[in-house]
ModelCIF file with pLDDT and N, C-alpha, C, O atoms, coordinates in Angstrom:
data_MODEL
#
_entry.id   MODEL 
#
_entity.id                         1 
_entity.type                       polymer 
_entity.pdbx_number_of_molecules   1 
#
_entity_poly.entity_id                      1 
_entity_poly.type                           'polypeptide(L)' 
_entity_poly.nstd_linkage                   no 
_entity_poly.nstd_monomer                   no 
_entity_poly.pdbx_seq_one_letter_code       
;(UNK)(UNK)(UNK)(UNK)(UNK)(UNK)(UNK)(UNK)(UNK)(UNK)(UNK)(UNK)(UNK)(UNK)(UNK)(UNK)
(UNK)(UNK)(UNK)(UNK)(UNK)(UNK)(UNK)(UNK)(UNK)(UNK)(UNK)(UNK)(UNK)(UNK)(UNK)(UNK)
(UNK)(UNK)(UNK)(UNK)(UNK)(UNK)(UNK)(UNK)(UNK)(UNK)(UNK)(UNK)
;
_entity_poly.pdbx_seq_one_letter_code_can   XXXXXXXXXXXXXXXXXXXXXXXXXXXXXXXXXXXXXXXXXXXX 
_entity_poly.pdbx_strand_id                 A 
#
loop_
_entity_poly_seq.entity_id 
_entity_poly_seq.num 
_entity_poly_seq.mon_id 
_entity_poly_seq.hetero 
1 1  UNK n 
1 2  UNK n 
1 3  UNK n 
1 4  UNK n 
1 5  UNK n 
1 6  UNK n 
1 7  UNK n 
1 8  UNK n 
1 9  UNK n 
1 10 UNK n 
1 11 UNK n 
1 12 UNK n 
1 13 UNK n 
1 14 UNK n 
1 15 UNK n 
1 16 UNK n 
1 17 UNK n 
1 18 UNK n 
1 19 UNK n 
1 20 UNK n 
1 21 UNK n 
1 22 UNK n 
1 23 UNK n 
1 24 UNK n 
1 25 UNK n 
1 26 UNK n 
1 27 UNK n 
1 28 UNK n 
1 29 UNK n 
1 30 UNK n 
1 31 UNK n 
1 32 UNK n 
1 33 UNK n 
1 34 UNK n 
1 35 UNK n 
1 36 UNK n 
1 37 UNK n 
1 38 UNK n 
1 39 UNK n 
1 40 UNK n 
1 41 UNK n 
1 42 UNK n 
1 43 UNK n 
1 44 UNK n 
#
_struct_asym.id          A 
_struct_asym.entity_id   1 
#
loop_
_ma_qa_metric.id 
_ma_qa_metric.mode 
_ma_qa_metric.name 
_ma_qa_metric.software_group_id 
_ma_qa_metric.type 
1 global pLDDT . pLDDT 
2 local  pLDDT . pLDDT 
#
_ma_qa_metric_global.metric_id      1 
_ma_qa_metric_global.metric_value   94.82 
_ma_qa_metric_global.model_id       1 
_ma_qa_metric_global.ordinal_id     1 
#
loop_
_ma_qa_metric_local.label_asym_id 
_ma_qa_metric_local.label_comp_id 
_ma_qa_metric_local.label_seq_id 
_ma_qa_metric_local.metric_id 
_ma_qa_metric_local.metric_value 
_ma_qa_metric_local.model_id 
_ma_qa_metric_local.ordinal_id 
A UNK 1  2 97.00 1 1  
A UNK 2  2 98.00 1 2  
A UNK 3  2 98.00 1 3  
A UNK 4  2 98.00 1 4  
A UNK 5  2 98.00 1 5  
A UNK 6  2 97.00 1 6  
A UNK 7  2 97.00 1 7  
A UNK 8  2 97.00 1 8  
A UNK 9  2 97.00 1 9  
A UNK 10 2 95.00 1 10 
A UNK 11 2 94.00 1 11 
A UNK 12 2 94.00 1 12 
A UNK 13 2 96.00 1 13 
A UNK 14 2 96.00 1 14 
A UNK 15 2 96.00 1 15 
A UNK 16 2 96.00 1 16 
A UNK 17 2 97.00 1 17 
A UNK 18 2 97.00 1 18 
A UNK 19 2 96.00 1 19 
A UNK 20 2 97.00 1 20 
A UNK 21 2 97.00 1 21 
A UNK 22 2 96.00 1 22 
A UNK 23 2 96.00 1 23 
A UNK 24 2 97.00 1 24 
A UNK 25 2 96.00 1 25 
A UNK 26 2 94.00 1 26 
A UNK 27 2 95.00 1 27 
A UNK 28 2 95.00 1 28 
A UNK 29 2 92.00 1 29 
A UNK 30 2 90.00 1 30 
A UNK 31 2 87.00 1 31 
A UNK 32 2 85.00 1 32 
A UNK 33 2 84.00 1 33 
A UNK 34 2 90.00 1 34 
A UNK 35 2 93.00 1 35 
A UNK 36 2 94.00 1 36 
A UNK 37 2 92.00 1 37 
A UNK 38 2 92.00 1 38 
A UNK 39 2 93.00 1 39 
A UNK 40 2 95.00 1 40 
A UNK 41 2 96.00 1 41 
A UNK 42 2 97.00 1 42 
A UNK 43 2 97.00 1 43 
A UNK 44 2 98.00 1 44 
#
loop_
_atom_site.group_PDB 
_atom_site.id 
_atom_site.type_symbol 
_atom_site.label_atom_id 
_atom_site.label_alt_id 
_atom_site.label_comp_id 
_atom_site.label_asym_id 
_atom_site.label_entity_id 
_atom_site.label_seq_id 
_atom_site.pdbx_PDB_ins_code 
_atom_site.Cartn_x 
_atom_site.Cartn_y 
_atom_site.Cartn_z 
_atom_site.occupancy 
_atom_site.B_iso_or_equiv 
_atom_site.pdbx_formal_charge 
_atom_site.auth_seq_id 
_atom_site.auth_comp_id 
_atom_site.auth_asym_id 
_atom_site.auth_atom_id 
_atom_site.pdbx_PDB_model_num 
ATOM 1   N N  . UNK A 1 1  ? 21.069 26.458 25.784 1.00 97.00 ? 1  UNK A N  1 
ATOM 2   C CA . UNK A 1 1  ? 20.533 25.594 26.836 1.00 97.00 ? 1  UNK A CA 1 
ATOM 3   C C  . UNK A 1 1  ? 20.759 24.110 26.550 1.00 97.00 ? 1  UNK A C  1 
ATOM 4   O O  . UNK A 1 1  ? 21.473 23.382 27.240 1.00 97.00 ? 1  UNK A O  1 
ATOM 5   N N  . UNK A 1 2  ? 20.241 23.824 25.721 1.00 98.00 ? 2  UNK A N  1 
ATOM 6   C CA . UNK A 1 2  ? 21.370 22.553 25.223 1.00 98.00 ? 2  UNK A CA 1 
ATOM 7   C C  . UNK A 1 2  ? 22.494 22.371 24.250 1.00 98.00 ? 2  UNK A C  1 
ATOM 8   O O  . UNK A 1 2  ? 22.485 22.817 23.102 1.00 98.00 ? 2  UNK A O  1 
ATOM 9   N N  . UNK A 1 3  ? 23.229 21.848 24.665 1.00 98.00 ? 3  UNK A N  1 
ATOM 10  C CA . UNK A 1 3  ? 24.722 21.485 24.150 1.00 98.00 ? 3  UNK A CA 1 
ATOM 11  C C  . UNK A 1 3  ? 25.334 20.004 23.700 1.00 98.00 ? 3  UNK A C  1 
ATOM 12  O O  . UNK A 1 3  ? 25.035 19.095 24.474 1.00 98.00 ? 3  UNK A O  1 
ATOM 13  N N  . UNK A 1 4  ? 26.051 19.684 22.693 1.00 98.00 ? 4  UNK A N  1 
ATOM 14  C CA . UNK A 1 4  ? 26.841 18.840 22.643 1.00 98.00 ? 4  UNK A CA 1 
ATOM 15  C C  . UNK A 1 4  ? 27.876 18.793 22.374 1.00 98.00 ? 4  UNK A C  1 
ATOM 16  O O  . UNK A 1 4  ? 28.396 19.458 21.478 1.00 98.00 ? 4  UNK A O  1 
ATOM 17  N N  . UNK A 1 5  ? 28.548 17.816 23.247 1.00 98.00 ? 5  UNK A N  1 
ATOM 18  C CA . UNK A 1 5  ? 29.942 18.335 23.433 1.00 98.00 ? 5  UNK A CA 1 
ATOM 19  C C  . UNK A 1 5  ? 30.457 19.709 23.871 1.00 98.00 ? 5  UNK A C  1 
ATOM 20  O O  . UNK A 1 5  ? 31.487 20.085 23.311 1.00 98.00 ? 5  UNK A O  1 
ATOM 21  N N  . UNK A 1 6  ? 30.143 20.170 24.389 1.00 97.00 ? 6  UNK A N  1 
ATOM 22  C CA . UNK A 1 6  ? 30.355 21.525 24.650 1.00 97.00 ? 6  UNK A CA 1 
ATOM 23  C C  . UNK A 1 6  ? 29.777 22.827 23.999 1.00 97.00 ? 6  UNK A C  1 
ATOM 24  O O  . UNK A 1 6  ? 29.870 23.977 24.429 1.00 97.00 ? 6  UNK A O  1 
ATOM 25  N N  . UNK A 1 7  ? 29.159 22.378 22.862 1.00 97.00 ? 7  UNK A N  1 
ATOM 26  C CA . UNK A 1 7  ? 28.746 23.237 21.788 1.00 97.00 ? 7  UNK A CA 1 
ATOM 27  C C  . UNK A 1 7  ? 27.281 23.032 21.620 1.00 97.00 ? 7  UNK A C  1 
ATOM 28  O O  . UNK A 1 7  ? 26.588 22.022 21.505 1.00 97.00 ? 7  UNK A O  1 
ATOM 29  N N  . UNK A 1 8  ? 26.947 24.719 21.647 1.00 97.00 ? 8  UNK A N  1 
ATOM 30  C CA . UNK A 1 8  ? 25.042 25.057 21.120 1.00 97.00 ? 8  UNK A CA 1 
ATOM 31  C C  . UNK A 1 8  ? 24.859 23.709 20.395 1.00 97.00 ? 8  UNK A C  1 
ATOM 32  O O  . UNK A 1 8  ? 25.674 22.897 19.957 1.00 97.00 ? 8  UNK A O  1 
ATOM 33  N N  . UNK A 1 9  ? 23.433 23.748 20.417 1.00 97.00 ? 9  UNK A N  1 
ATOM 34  C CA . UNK A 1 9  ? 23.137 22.885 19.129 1.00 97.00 ? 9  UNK A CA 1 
ATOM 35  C C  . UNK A 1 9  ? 22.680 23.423 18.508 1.00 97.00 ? 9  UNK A C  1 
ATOM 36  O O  . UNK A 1 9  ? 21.803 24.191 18.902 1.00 97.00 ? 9  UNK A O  1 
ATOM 37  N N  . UNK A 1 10 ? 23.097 23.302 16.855 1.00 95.00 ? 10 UNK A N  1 
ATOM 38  C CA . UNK A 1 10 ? 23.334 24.202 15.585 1.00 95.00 ? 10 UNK A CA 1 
ATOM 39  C C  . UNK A 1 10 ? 21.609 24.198 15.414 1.00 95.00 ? 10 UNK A C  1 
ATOM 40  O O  . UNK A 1 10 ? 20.819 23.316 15.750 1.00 95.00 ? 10 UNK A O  1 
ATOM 41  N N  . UNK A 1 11 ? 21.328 25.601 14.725 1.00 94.00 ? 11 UNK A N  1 
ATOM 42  C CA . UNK A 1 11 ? 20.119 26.132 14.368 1.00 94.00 ? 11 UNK A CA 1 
ATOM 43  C C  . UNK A 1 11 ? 19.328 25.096 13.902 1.00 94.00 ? 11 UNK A C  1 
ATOM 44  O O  . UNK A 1 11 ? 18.209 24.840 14.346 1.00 94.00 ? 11 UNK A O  1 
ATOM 45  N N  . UNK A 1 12 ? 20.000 24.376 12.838 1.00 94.00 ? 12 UNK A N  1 
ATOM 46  C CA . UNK A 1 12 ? 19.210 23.579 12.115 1.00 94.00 ? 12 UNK A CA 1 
ATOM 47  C C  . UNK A 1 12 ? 18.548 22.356 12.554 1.00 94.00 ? 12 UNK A C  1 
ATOM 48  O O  . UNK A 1 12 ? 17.455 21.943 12.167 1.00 94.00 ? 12 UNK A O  1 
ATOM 49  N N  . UNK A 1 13 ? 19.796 21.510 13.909 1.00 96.00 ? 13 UNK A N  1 
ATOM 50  C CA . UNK A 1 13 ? 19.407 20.517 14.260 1.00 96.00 ? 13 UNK A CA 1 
ATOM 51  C C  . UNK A 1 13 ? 18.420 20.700 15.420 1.00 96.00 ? 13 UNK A C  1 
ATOM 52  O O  . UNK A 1 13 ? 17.851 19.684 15.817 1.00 96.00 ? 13 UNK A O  1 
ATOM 53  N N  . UNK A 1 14 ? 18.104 22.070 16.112 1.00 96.00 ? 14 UNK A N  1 
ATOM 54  C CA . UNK A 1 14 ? 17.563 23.115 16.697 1.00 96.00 ? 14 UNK A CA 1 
ATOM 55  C C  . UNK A 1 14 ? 16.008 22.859 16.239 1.00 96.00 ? 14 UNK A C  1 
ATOM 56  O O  . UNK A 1 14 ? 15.082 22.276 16.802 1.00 96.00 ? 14 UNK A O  1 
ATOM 57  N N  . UNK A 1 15 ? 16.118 23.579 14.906 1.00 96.00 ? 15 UNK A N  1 
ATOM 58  C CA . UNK A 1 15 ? 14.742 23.699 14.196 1.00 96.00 ? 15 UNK A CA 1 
ATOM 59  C C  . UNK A 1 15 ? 14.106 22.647 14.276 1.00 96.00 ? 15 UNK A C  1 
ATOM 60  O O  . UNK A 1 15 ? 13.077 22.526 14.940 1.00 96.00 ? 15 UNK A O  1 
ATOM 61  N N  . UNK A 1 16 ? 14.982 21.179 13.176 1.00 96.00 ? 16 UNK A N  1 
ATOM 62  C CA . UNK A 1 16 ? 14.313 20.069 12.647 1.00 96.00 ? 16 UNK A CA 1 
ATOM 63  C C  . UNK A 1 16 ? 14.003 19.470 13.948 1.00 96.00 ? 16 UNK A C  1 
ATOM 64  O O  . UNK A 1 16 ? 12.845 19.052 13.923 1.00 96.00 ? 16 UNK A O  1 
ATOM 65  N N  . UNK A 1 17 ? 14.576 19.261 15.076 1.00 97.00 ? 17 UNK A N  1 
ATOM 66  C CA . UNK A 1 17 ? 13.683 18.821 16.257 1.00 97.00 ? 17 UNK A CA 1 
ATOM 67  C C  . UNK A 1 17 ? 12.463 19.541 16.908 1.00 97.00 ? 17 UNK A C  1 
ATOM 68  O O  . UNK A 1 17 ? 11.411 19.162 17.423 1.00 97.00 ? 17 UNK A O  1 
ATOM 69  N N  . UNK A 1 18 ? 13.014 20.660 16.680 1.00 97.00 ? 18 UNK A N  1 
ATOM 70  C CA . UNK A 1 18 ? 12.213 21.522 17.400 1.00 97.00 ? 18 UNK A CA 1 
ATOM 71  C C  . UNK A 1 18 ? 10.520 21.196 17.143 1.00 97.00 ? 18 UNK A C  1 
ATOM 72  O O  . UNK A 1 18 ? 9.586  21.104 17.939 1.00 97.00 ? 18 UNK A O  1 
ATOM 73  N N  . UNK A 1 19 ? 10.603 21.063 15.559 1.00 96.00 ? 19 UNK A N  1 
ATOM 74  C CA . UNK A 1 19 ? 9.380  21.191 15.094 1.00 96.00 ? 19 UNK A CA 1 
ATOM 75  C C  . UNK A 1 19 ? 9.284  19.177 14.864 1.00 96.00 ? 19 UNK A C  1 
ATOM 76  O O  . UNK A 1 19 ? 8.563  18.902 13.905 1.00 96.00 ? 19 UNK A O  1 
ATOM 77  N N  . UNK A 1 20 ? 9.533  18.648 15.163 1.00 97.00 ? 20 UNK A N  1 
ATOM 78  C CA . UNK A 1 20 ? 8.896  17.393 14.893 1.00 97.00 ? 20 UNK A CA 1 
ATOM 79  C C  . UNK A 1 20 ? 8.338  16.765 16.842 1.00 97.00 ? 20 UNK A C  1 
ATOM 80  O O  . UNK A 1 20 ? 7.395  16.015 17.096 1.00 97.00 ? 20 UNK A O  1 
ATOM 81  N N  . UNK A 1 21 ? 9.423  17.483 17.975 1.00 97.00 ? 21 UNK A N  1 
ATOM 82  C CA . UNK A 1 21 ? 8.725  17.530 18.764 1.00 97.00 ? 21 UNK A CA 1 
ATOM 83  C C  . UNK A 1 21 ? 7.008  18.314 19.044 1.00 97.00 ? 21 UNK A C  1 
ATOM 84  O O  . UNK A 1 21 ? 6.076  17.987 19.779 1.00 97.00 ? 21 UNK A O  1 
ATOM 85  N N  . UNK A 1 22 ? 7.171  19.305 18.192 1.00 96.00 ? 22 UNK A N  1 
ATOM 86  C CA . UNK A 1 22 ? 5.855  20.600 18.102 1.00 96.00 ? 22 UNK A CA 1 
ATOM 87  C C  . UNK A 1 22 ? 4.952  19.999 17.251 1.00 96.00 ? 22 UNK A C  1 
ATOM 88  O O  . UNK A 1 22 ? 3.851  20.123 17.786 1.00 96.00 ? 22 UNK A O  1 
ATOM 89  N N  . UNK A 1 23 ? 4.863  19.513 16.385 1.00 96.00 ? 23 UNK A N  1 
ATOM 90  C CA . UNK A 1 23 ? 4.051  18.203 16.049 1.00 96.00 ? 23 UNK A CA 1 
ATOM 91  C C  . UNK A 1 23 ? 3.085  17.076 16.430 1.00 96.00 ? 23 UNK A C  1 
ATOM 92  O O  . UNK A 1 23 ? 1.935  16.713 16.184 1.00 96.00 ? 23 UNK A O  1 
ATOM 93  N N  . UNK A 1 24 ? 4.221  16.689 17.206 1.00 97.00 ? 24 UNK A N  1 
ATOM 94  C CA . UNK A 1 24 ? 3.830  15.181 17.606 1.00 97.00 ? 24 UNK A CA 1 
ATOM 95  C C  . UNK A 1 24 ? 3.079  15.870 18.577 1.00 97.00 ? 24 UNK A C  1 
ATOM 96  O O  . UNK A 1 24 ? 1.947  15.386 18.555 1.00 97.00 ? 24 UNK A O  1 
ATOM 97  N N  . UNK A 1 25 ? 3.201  17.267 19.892 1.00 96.00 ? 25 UNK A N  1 
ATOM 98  C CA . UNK A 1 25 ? 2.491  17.441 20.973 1.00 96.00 ? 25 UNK A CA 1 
ATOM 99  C C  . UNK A 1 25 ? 1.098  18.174 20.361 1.00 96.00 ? 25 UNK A C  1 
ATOM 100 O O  . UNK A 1 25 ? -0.015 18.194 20.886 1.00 96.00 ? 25 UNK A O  1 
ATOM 101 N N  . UNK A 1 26 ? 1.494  18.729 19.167 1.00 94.00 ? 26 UNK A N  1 
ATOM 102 C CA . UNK A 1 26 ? 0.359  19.901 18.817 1.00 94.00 ? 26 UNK A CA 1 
ATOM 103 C C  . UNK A 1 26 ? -0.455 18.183 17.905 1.00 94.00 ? 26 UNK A C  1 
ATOM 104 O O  . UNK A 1 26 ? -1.575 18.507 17.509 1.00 94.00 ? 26 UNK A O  1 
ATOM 105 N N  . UNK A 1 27 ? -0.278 17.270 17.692 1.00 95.00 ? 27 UNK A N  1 
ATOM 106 C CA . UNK A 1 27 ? -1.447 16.178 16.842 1.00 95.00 ? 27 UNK A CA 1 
ATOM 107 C C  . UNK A 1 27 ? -2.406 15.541 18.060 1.00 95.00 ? 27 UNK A C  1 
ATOM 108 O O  . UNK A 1 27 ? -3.500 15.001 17.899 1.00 95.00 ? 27 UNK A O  1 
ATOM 109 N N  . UNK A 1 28 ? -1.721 15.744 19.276 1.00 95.00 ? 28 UNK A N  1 
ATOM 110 C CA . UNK A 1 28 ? -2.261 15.123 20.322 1.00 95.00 ? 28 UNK A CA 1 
ATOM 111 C C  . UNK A 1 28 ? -2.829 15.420 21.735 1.00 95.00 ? 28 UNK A C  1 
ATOM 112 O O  . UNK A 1 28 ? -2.989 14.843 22.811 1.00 95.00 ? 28 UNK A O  1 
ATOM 113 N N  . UNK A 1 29 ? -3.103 16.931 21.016 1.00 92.00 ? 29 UNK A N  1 
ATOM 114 C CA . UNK A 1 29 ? -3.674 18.257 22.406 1.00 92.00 ? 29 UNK A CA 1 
ATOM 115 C C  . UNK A 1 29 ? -4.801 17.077 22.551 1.00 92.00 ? 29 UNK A C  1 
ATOM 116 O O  . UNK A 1 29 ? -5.149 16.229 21.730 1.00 92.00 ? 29 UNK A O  1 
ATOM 117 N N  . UNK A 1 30 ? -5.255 17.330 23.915 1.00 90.00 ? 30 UNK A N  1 
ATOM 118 C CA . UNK A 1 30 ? -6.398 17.189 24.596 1.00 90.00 ? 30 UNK A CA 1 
ATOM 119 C C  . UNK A 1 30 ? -7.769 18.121 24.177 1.00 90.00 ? 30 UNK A C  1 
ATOM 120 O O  . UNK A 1 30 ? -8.931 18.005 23.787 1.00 90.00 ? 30 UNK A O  1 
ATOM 121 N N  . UNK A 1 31 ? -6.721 19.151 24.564 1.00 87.00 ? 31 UNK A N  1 
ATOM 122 C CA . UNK A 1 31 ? -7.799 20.644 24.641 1.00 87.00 ? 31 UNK A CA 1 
ATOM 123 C C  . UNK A 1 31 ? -7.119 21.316 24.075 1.00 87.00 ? 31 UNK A C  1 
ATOM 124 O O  . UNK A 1 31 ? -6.014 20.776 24.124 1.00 87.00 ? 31 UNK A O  1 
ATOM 125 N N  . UNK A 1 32 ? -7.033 22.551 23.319 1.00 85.00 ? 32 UNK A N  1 
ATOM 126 C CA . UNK A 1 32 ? -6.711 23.913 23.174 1.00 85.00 ? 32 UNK A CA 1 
ATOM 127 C C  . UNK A 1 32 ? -5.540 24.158 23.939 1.00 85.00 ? 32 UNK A C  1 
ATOM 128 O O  . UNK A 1 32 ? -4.511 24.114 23.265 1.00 85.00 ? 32 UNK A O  1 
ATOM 129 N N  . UNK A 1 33 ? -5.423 24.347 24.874 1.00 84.00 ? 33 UNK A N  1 
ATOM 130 C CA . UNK A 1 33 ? -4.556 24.599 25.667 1.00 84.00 ? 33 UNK A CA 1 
ATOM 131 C C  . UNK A 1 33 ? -3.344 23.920 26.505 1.00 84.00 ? 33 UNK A C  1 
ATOM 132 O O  . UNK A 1 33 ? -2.506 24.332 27.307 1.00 84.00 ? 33 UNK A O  1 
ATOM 133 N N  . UNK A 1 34 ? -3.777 22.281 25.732 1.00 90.00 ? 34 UNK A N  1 
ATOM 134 C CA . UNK A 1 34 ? -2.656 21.450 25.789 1.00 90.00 ? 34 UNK A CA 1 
ATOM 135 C C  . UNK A 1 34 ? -1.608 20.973 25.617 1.00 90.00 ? 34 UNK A C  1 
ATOM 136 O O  . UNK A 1 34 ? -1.172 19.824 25.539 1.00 90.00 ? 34 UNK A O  1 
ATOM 137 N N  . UNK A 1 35 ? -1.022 22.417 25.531 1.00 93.00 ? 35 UNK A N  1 
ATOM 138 C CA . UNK A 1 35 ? 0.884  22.449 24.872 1.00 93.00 ? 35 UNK A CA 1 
ATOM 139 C C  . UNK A 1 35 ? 2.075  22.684 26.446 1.00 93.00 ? 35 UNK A C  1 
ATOM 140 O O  . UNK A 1 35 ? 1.828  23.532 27.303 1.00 93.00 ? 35 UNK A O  1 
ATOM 141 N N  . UNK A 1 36 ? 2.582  22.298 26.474 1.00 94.00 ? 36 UNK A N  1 
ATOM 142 C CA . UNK A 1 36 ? 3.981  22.373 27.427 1.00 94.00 ? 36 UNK A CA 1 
ATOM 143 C C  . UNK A 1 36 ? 4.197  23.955 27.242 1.00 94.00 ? 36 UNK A C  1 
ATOM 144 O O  . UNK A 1 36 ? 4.367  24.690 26.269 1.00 94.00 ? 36 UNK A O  1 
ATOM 145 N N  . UNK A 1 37 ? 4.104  24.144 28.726 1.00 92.00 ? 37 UNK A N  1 
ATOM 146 C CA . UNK A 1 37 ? 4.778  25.603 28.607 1.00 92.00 ? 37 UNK A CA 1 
ATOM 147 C C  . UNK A 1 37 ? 6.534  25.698 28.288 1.00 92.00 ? 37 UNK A C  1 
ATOM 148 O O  . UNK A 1 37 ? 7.275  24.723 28.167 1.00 92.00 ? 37 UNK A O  1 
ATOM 149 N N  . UNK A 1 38 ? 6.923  27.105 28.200 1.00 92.00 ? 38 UNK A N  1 
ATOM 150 C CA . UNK A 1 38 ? 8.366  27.366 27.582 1.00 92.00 ? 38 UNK A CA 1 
ATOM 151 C C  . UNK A 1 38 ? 9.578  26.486 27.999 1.00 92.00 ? 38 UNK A C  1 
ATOM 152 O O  . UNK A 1 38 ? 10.294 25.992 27.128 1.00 92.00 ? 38 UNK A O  1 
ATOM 153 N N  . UNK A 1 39 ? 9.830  26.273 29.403 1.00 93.00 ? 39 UNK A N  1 
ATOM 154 C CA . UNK A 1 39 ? 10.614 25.303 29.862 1.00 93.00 ? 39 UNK A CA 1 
ATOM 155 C C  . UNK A 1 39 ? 10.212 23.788 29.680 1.00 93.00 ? 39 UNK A C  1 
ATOM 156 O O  . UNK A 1 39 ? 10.907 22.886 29.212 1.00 93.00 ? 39 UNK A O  1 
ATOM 157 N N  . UNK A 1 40 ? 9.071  23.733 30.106 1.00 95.00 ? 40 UNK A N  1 
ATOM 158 C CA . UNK A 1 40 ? 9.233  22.269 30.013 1.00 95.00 ? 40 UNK A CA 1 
ATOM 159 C C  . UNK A 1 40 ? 8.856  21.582 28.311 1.00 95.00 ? 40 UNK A C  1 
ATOM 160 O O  . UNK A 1 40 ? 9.144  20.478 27.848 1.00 95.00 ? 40 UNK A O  1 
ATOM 161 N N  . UNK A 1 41 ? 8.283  22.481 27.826 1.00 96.00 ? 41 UNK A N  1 
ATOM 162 C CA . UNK A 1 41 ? 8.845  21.885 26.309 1.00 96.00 ? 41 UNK A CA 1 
ATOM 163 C C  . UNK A 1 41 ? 10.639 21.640 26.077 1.00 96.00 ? 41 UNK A C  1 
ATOM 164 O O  . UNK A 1 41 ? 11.339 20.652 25.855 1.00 96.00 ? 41 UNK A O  1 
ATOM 165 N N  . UNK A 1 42 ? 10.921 23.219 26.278 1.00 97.00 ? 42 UNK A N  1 
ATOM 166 C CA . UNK A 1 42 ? 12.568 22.625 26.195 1.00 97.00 ? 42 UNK A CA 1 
ATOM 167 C C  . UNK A 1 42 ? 13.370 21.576 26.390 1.00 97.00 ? 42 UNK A C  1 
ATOM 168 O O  . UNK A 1 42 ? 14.316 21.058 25.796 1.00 97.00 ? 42 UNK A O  1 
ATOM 169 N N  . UNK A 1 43 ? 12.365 21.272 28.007 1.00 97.00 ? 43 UNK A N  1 
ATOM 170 C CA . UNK A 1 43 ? 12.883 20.006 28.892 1.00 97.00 ? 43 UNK A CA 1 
ATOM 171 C C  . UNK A 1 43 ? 12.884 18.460 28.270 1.00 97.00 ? 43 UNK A C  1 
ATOM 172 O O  . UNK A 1 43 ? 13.619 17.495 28.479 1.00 97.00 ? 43 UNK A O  1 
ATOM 173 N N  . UNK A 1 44 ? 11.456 18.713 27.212 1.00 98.00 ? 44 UNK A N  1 
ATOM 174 C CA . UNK A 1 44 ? 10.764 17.757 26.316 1.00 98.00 ? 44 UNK A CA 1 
ATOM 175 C C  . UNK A 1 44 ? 12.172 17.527 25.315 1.00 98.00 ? 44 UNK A C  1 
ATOM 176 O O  . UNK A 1 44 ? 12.125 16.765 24.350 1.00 98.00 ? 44 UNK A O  1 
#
């Protein structure tokens, strides 16, 4: 789903964003239930 240059983006650079975006949203829930659902995290 995302690409650069034409190409996946590799697992790793995948992960290490993955989880510093999942972070920053999970330090700053509101509530419990204040996480981005499946797409629009992606979108994030």
């Amino acid at each position: 789903r995302i690409k650069i240059n034409g190409q996946s983006i590799s697992e790793s650079l995948f992960t290490e964003y993955f989880w510093e975006v999942h972070r920053k949203l999970e330090n700053t829930k509101e509530h419990e239930s204040d996480m981005p659902m499946y797409f629009k995290f992606l979108t994030v």
